[in-house]
C-alpha atoms as a PDB file:
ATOM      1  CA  UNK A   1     -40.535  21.690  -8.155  1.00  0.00           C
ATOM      2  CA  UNK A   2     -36.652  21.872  -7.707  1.00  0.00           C
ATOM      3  CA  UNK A   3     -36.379  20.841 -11.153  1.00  0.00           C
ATOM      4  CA  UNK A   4     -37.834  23.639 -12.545  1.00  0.00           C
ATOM      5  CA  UNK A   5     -35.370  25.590 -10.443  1.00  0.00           C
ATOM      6  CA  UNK A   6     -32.781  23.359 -12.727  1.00  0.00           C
ATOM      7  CA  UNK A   7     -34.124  23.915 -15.799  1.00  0.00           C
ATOM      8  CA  UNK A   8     -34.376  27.701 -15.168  1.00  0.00           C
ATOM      9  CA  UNK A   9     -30.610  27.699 -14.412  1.00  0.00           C
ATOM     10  CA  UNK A  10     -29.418  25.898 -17.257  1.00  0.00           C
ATOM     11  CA  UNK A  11     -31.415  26.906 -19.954  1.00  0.00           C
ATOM     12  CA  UNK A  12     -30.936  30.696 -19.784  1.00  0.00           C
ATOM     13  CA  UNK A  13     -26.897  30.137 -19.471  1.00  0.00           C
ATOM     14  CA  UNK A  14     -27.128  27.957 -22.716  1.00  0.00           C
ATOM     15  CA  UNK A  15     -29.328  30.236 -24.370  1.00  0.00           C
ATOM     16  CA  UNK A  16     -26.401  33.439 -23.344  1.00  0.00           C
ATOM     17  CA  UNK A  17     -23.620  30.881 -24.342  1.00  0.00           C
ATOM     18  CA  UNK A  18     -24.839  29.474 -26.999  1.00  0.00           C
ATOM     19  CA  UNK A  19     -27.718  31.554 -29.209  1.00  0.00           C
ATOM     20  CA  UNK A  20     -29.158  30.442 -31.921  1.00  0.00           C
ATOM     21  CA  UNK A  21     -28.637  26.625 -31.260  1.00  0.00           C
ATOM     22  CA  UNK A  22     -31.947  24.130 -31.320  1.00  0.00           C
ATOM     23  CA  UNK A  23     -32.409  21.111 -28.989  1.00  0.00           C
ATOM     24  CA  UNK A  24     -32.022  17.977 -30.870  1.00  0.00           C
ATOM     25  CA  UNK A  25     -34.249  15.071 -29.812  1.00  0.00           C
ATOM     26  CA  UNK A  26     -32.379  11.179 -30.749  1.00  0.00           C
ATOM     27  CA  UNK A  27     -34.466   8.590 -31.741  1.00  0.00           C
ATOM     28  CA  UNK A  28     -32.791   5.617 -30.955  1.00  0.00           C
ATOM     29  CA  UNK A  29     -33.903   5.411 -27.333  1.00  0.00           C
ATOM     30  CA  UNK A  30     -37.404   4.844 -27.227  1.00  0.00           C
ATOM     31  CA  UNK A  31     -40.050   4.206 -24.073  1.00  0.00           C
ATOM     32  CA  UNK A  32     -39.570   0.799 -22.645  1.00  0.00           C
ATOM     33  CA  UNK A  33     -42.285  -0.836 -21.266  1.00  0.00           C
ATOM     34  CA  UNK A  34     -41.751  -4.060 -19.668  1.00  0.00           C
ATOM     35  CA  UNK A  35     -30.652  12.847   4.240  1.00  0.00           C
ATOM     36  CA  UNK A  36     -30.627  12.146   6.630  1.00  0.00           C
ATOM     37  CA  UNK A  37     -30.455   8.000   7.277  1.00  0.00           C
ATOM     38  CA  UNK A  38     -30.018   6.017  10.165  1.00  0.00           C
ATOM     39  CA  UNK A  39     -26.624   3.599  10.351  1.00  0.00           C
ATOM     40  CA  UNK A  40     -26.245   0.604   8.399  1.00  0.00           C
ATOM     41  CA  UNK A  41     -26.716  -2.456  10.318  1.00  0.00           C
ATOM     42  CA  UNK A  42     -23.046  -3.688   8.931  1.00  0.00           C
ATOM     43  CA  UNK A  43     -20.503  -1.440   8.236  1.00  0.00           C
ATOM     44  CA  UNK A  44     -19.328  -3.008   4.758  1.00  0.00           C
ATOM     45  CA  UNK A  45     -15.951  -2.492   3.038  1.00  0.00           C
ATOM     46  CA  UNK A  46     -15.017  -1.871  -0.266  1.00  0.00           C
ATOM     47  CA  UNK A  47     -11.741  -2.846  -1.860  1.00  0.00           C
ATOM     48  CA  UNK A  48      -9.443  -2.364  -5.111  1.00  0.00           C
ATOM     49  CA  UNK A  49     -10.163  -4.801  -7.949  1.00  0.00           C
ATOM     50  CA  UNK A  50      -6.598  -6.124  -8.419  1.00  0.00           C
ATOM     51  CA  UNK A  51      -7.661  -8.095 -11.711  1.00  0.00           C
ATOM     52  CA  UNK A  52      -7.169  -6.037 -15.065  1.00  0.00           C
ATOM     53  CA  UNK A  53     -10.035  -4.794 -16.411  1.00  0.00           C
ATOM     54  CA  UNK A  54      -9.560  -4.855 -20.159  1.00  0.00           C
ATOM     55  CA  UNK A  55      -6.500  -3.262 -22.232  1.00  0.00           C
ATOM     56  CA  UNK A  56      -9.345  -1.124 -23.685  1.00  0.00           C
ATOM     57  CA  UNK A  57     -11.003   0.480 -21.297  1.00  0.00           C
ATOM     58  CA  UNK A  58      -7.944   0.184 -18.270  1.00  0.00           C
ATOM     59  CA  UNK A  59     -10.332   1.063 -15.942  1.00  0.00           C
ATOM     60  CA  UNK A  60      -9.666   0.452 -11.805  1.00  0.00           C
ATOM     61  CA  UNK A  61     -12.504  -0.822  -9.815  1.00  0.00           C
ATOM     62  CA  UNK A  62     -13.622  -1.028  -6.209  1.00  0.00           C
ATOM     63  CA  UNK A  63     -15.431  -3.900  -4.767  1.00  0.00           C
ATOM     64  CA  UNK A  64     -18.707  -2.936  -2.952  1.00  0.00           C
ATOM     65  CA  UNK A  65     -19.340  -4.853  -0.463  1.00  0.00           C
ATOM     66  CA  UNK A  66     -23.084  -5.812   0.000  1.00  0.00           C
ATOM     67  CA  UNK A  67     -25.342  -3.976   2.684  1.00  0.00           C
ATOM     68  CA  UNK A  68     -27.941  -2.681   4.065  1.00  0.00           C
ATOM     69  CA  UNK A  69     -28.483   1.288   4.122  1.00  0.00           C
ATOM     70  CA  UNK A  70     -31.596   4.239   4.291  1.00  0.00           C
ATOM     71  CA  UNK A  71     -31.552   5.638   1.060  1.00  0.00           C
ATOM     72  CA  UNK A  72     -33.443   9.001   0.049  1.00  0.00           C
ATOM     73  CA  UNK A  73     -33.040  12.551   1.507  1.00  0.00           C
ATOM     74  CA  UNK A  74     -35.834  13.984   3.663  1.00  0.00           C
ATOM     75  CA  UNK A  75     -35.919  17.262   2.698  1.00  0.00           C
ATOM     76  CA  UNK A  76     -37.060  15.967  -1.150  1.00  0.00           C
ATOM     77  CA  UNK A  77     -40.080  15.734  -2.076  1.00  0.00           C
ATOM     78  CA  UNK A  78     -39.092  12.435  -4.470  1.00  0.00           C
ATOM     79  CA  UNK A  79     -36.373  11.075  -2.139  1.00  0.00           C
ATOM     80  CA  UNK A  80     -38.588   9.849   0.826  1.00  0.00           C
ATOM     81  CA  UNK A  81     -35.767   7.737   3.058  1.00  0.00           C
ATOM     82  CA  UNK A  82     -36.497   4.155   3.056  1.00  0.00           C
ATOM     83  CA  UNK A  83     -34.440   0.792   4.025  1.00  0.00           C
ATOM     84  CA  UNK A  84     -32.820  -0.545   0.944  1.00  0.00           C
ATOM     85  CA  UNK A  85     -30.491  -3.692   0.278  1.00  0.00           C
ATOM     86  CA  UNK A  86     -27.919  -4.423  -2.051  1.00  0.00           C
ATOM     87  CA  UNK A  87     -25.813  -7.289  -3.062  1.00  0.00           C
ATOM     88  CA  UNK A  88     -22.093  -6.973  -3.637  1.00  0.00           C
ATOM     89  CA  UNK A  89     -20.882  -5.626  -6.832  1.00  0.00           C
ATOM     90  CA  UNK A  90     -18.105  -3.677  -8.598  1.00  0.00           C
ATOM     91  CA  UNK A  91     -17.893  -0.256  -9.862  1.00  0.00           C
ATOM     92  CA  UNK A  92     -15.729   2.048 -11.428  1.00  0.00           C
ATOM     93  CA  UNK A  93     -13.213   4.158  -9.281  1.00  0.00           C
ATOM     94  CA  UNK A  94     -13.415   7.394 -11.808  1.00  0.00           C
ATOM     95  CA  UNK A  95     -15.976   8.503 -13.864  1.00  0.00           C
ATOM     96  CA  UNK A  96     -15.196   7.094 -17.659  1.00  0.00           C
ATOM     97  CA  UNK A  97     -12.442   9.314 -19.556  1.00  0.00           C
ATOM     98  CA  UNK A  98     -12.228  10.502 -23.029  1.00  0.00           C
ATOM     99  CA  UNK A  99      -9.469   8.324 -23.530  1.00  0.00           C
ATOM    100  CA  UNK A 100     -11.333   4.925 -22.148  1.00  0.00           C
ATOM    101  CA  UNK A 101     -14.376   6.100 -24.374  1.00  0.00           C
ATOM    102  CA  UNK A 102     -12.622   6.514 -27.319  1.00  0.00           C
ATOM    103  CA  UNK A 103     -10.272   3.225 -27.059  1.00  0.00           C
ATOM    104  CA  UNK A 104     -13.376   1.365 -26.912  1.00  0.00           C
ATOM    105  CA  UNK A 105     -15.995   3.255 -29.359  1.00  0.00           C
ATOM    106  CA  UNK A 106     -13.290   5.026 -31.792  1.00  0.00           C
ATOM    107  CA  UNK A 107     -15.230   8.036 -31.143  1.00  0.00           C
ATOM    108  CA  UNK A 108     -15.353  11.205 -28.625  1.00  0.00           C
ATOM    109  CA  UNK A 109     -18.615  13.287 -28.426  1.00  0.00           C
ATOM    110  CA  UNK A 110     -17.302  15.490 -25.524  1.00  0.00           C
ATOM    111  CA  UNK A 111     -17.513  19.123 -26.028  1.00  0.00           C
ATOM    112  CA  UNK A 112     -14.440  20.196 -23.414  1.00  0.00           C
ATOM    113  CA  UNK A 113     -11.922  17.666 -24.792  1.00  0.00           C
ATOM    114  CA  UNK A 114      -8.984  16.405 -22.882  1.00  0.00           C
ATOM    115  CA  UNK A 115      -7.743  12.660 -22.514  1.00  0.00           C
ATOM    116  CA  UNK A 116      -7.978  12.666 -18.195  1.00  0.00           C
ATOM    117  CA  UNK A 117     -11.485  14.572 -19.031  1.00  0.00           C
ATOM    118  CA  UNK A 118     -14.516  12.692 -17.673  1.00  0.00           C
ATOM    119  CA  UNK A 119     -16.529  12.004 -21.457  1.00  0.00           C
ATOM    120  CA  UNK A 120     -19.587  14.289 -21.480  1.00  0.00           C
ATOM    121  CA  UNK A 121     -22.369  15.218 -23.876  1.00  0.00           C
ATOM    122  CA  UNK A 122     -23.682  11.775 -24.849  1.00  0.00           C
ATOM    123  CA  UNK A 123     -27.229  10.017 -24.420  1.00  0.00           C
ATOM    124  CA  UNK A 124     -27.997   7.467 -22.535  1.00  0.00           C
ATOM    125  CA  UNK A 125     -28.043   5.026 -25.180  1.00  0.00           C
ATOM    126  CA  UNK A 126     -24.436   5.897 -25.197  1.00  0.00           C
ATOM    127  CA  UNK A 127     -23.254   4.860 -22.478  1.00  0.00           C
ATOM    128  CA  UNK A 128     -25.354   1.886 -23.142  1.00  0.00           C
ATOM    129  CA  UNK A 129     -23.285   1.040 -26.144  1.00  0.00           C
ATOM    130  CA  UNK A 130     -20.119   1.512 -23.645  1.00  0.00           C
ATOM    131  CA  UNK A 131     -21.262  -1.245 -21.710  1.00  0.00           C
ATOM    132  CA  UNK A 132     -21.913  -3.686 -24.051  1.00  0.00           C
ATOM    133  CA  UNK A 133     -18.823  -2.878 -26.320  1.00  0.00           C
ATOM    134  CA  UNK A 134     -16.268  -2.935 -22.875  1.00  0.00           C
ATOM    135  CA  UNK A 135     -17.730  -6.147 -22.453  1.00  0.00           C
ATOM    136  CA  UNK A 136     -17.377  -7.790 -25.766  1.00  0.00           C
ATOM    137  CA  UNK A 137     -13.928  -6.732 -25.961  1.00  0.00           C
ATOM    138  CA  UNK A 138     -12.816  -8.337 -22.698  1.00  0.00           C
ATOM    139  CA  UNK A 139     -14.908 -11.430 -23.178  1.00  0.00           C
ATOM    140  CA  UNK A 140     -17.907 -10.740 -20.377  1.00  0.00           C
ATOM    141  CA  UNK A 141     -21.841 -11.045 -21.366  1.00  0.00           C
ATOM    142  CA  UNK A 142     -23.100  -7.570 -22.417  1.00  0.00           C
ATOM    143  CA  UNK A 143     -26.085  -7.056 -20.133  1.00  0.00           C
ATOM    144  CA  UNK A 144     -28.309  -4.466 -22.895  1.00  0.00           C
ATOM    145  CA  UNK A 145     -30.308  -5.632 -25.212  1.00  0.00           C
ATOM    146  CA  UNK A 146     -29.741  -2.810 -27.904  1.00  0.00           C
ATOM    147  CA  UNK A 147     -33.392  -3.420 -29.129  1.00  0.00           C
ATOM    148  CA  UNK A 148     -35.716  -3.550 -26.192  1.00  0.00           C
ATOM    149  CA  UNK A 149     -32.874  -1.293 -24.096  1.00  0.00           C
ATOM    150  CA  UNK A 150     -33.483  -3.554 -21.533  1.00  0.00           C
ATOM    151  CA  UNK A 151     -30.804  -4.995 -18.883  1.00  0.00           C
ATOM    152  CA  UNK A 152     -29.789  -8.472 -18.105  1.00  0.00           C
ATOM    153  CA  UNK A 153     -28.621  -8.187 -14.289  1.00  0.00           C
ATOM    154  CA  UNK A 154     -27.572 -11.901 -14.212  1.00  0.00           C
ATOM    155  CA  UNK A 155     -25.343 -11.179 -16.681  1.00  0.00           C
ATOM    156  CA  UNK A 156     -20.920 -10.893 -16.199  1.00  0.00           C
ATOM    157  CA  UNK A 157     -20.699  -7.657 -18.557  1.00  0.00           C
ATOM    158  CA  UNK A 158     -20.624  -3.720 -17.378  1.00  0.00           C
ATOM    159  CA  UNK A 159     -23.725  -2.005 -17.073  1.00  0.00           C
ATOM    160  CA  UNK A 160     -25.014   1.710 -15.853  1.00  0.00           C
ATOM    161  CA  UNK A 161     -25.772   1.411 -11.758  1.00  0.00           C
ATOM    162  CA  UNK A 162     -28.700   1.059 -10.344  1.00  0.00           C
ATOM    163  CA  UNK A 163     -29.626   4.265  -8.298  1.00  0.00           C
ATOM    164  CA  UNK A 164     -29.852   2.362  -5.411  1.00  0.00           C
ATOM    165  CA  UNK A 165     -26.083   1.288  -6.029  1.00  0.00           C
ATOM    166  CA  UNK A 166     -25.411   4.293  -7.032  1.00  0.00           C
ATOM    167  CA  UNK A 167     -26.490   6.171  -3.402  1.00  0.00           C
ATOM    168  CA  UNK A 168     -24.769   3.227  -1.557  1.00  0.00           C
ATOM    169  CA  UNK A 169     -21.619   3.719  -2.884  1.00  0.00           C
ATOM    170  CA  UNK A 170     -21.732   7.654  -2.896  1.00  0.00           C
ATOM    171  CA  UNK A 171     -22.701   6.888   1.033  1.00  0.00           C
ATOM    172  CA  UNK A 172     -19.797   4.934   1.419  1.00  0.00           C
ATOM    173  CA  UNK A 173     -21.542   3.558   4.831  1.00  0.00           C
ATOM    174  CA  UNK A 174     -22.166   7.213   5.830  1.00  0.00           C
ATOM    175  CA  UNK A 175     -25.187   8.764   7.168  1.00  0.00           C
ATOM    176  CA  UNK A 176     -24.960  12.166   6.789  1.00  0.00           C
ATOM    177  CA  UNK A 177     -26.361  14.590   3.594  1.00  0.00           C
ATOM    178  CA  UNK A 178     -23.000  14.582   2.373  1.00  0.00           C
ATOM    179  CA  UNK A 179     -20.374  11.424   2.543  1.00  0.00           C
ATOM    180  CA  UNK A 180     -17.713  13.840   4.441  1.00  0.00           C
ATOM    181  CA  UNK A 181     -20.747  15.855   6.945  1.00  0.00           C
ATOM    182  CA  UNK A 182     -23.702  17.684   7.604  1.00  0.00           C
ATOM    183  CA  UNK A 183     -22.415  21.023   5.448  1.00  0.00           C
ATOM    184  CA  UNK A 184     -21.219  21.599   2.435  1.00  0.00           C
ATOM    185  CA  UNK A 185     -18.380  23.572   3.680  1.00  0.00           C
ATOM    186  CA  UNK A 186     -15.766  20.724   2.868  1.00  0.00           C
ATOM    187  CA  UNK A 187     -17.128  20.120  -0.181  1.00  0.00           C
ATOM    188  CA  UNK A 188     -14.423  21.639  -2.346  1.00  0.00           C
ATOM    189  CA  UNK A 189     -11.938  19.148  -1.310  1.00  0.00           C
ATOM    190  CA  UNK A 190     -14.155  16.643  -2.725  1.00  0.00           C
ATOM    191  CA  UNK A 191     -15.847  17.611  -5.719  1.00  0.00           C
ATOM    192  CA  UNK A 192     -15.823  20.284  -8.783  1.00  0.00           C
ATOM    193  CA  UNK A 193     -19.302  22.577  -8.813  1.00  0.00           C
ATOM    194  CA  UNK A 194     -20.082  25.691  -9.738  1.00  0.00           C
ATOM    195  CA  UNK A 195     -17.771  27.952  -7.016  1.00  0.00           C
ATOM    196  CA  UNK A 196     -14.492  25.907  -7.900  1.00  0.00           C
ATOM    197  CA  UNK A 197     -15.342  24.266 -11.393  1.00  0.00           C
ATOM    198  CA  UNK A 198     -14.185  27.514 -12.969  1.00  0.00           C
ATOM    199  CA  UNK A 199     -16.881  26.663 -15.680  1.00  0.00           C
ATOM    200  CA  UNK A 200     -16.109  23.600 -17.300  1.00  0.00           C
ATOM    201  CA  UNK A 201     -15.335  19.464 -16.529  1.00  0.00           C
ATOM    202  CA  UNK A 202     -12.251  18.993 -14.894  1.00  0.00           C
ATOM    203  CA  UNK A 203      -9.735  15.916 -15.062  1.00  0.00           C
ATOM    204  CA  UNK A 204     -10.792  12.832 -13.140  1.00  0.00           C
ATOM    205  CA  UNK A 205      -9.817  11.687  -9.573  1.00  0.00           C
ATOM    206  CA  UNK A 206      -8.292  15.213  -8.822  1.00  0.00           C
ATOM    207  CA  UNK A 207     -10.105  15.576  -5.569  1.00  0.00           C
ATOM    208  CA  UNK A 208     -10.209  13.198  -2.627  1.00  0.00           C
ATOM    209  CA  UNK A 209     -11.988  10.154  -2.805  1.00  0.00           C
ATOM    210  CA  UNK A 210     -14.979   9.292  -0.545  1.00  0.00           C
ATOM    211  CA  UNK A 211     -14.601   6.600   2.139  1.00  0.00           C
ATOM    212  CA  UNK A 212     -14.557   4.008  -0.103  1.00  0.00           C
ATOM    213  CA  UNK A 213     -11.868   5.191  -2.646  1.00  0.00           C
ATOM    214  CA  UNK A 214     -14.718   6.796  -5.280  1.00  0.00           C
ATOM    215  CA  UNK A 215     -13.849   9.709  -6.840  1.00  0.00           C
ATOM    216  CA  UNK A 216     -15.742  12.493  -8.397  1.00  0.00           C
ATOM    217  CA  UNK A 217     -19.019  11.066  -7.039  1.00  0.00           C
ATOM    218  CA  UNK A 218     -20.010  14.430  -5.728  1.00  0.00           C
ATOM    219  CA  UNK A 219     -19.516  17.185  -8.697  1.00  0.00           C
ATOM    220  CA  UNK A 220     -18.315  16.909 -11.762  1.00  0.00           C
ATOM    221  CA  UNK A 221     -20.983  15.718 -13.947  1.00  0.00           C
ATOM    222  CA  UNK A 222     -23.922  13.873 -13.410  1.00  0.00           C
ATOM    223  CA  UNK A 223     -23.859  10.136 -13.474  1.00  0.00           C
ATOM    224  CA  UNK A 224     -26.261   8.082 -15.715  1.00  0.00           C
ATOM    225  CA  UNK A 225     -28.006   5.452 -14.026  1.00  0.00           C
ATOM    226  CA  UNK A 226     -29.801   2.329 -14.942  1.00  0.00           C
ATOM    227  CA  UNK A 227     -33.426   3.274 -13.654  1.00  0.00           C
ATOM    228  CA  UNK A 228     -36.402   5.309 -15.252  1.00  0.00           C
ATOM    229  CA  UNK A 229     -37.076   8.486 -12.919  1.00  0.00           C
ATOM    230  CA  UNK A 230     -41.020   8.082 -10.923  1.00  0.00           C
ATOM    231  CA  UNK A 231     -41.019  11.362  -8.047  1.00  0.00           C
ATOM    232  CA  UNK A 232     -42.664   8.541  -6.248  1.00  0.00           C
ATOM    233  CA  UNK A 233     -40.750   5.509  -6.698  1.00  0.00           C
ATOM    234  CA  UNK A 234     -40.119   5.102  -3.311  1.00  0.00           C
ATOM    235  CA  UNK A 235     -42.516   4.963  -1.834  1.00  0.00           C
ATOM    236  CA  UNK A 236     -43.627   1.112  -3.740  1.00  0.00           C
ATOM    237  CA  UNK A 237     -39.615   0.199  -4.182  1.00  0.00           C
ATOM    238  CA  UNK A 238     -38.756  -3.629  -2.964  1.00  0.00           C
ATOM    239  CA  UNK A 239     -36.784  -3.946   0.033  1.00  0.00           C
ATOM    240  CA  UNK A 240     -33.333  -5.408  -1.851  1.00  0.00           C
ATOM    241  CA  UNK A 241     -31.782  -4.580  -5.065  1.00  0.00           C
ATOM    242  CA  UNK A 242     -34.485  -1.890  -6.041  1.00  0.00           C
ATOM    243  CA  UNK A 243     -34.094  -1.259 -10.271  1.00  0.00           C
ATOM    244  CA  UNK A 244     -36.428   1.231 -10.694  1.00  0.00           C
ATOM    245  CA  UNK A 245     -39.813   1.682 -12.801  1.00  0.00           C
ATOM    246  CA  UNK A 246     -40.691  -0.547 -15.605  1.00  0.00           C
ATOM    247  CA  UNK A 247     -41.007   2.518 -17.859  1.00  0.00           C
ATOM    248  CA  UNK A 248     -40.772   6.389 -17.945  1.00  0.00           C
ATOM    249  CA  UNK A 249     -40.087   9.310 -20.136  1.00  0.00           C
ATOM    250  CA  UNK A 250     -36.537   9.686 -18.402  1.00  0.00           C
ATOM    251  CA  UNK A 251     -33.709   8.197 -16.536  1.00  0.00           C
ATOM    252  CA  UNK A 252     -32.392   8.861 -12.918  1.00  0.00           C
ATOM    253  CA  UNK A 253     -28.735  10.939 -12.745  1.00  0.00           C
ATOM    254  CA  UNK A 254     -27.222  11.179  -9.840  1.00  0.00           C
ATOM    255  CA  UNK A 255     -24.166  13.757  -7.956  1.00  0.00           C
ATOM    256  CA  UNK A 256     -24.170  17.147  -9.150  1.00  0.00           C
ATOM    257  CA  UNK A 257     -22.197  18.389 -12.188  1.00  0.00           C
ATOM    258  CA  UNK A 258     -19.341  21.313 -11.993  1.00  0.00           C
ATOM    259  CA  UNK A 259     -22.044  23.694 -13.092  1.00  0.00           C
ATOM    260  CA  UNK A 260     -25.052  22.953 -10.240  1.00  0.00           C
ATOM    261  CA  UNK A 261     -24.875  24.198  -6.817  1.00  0.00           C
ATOM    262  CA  UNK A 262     -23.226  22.351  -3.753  1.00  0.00           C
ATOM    263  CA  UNK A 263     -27.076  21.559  -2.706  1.00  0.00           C
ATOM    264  CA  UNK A 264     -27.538  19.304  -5.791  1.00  0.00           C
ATOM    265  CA  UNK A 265     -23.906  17.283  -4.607  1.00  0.00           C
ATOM    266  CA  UNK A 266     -25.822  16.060  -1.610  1.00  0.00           C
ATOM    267  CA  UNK A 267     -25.159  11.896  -1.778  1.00  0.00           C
ATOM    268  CA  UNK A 268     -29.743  11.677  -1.405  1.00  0.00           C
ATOM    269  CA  UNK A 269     -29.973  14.591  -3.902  1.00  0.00           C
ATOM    270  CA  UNK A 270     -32.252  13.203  -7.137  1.00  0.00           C
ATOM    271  CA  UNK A 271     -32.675  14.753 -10.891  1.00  0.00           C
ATOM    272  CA  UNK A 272     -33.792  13.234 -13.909  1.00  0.00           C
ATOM    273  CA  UNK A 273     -33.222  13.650 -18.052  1.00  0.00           C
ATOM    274  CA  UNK A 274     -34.537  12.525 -20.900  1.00  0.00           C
ATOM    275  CA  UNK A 275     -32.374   9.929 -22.096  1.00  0.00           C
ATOM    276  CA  UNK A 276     -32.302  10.765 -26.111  1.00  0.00           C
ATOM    277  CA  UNK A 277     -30.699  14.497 -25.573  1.00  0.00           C
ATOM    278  CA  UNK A 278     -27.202  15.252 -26.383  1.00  0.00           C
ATOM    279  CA  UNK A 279     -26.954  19.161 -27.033  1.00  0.00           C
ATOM    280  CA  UNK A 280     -24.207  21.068 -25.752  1.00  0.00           C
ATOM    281  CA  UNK A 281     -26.550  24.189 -26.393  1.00  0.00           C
ATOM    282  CA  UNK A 282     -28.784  23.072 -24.014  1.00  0.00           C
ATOM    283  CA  UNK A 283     -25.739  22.170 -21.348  1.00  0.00           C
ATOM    284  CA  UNK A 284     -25.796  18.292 -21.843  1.00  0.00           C
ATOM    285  CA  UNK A 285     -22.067  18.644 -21.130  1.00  0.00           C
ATOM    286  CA  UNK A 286     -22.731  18.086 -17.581  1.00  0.00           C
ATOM    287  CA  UNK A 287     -23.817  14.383 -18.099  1.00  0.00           C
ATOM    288  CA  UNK A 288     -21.407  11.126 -17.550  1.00  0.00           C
ATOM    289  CA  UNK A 289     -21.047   8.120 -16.186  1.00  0.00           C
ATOM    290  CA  UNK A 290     -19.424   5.057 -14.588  1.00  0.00           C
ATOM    291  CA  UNK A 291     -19.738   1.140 -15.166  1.00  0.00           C
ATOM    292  CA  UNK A 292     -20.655  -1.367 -12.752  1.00  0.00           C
ATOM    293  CA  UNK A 293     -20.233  -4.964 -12.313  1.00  0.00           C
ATOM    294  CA  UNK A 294     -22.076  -8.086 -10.963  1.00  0.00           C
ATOM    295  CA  UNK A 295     -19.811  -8.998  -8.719  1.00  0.00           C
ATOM    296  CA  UNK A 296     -18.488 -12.705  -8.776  1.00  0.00           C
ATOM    297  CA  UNK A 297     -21.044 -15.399  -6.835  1.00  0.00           C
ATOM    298  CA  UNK A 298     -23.835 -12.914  -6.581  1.00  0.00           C
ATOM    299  CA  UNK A 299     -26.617 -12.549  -8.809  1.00  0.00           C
ATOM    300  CA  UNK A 300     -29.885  -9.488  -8.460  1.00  0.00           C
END
């Protein structure tokens, strides 16, 4: 229901922007087979990575501390809120940059080009390719299979979140809709949507960081995660490290993008996409993403 809202949003403003253009369906990723919350129990802490990450992809990450949390939004039909556990890991502090992406792929699909700019307009599959390619160049175990799409958790390499990690990091040990309150009043100081964006991406880490030193995790673009999308997930999802749905048509993105509303910033807020689009003319500049990490002596 709300995502028809979406769709009715986005695809008149592409169609006024951008008339004349056709969708273009990839077919490289196929089907794979295979808020309100109550406190924490422990009030984790998250903390720089001080090791390097890479010459190519010079990317600072936090370290997530493991935890317990209520995940899900009540007020969403697909979010139902529900006790969730996660085990340490580490994630990126910004949002992957043009200039990260294109040190490590020799390639920039963005549409609104700029070095500091958060890389947009890709698939999935994309980011995918990220993953494993940041890993082989510093040496790590690239969790995706490139055939079956699939991910190895147990292995060292980046990967895409889980949305599960995802939310608990955006939460930042908070229980409120948003990580800084109940309204969206603040939310300007803390993320780029459609009343500030001024209609278009804007630079990473510009805006203040949530509790746990995260930036751009409300606004800016949507965030690919790991999972296939299921409006009921929830409601059968394992108490600890939940991965989502063997299969689907499309993947979970998560935060709000500089063109979306400050509802859809909300850190319970859920929306989905098919993961083989990448057409600016249908506004698939609003799509990014960060890597994660298994973090050292923990395994999912």
């Amino acid at each position: 229901m709300k995502r028809l809202n979406i769709v009715a949003f986005v695809v008149p403003l592409a169609l006024v922007l951008f008339a004349g253009c056709e969708r273009k369906t990839a077919n490289d990723v196929a089907k794979v087979a295979g808020t309100n919350s109550v406190a924490p129990n422990v009030q984790p802490k998250a903390s720089a990575d001080t090791n390097s990450t890479g010459t190519d992809s010079k990317s600072e990450m936090v370290q997530i501390a493991g935890g317990r949390f209520t995940m899900g939004d009540k007020n969403e039909v697909d979010a139902s809120p529900h006790e969730v556990v996660v085990s340490s890991f580490l994630m990126d502090r910004h949002l992957v940059t043009q200039e990260q992406f294109q040190k490590v792929m020799g390639s920039n699909p963005s549409r609104w080009k700029g070095d500091k700019n958060p890389v947009e307009q890709l698939r999935w599959s994309d980011a995918v390719r990220f993953c494993n390619k940041r890993s082989e160049s510093e040496g790590l175990q690239p969790c995706y299979d490139l055939q079956t799409w699939k991910c190895n958790f147990d292995a060292n390499g980046y990967r895409l979140p889980t949305e599960a990690e995802w939310e608990y990091a955006c939460r930042a040990g908070t229980t409120t809709p948003y990580f800084f309150g109940d309204s969206p009043a603040k939310l300007g100081d803390y993320a780029w949507f459609d009343k500030n964006s001024g209609g278009h991406p804007r630079p990473v880490g510009q805006k203040q960081p949530n509790p746990w030193g995260l930036y751009d995790m409300a606004g800016n673009l949507w965030e690919w995660c790991n999972d296939f999308y299921s409006v009921d997930y929830y409601q059968k999802s394992p108490l600890e490290n939940p991965k989502g749905p063997d299969e689907g048509p499309n993947k979970v993105v998560r935060g709000g993008a500089w063109r979306f509303s400050a509802e859809n910033c909300r850190s319970g807020y859920r929306y989905n996409e098919s993961p083989g689009y990448a057409d600016v003319c249908f506004g698939y500049d609003i799509y990014g993403f960060r890597c994660v990490r298994k973090a050292a002596g923990t395994g999912q």
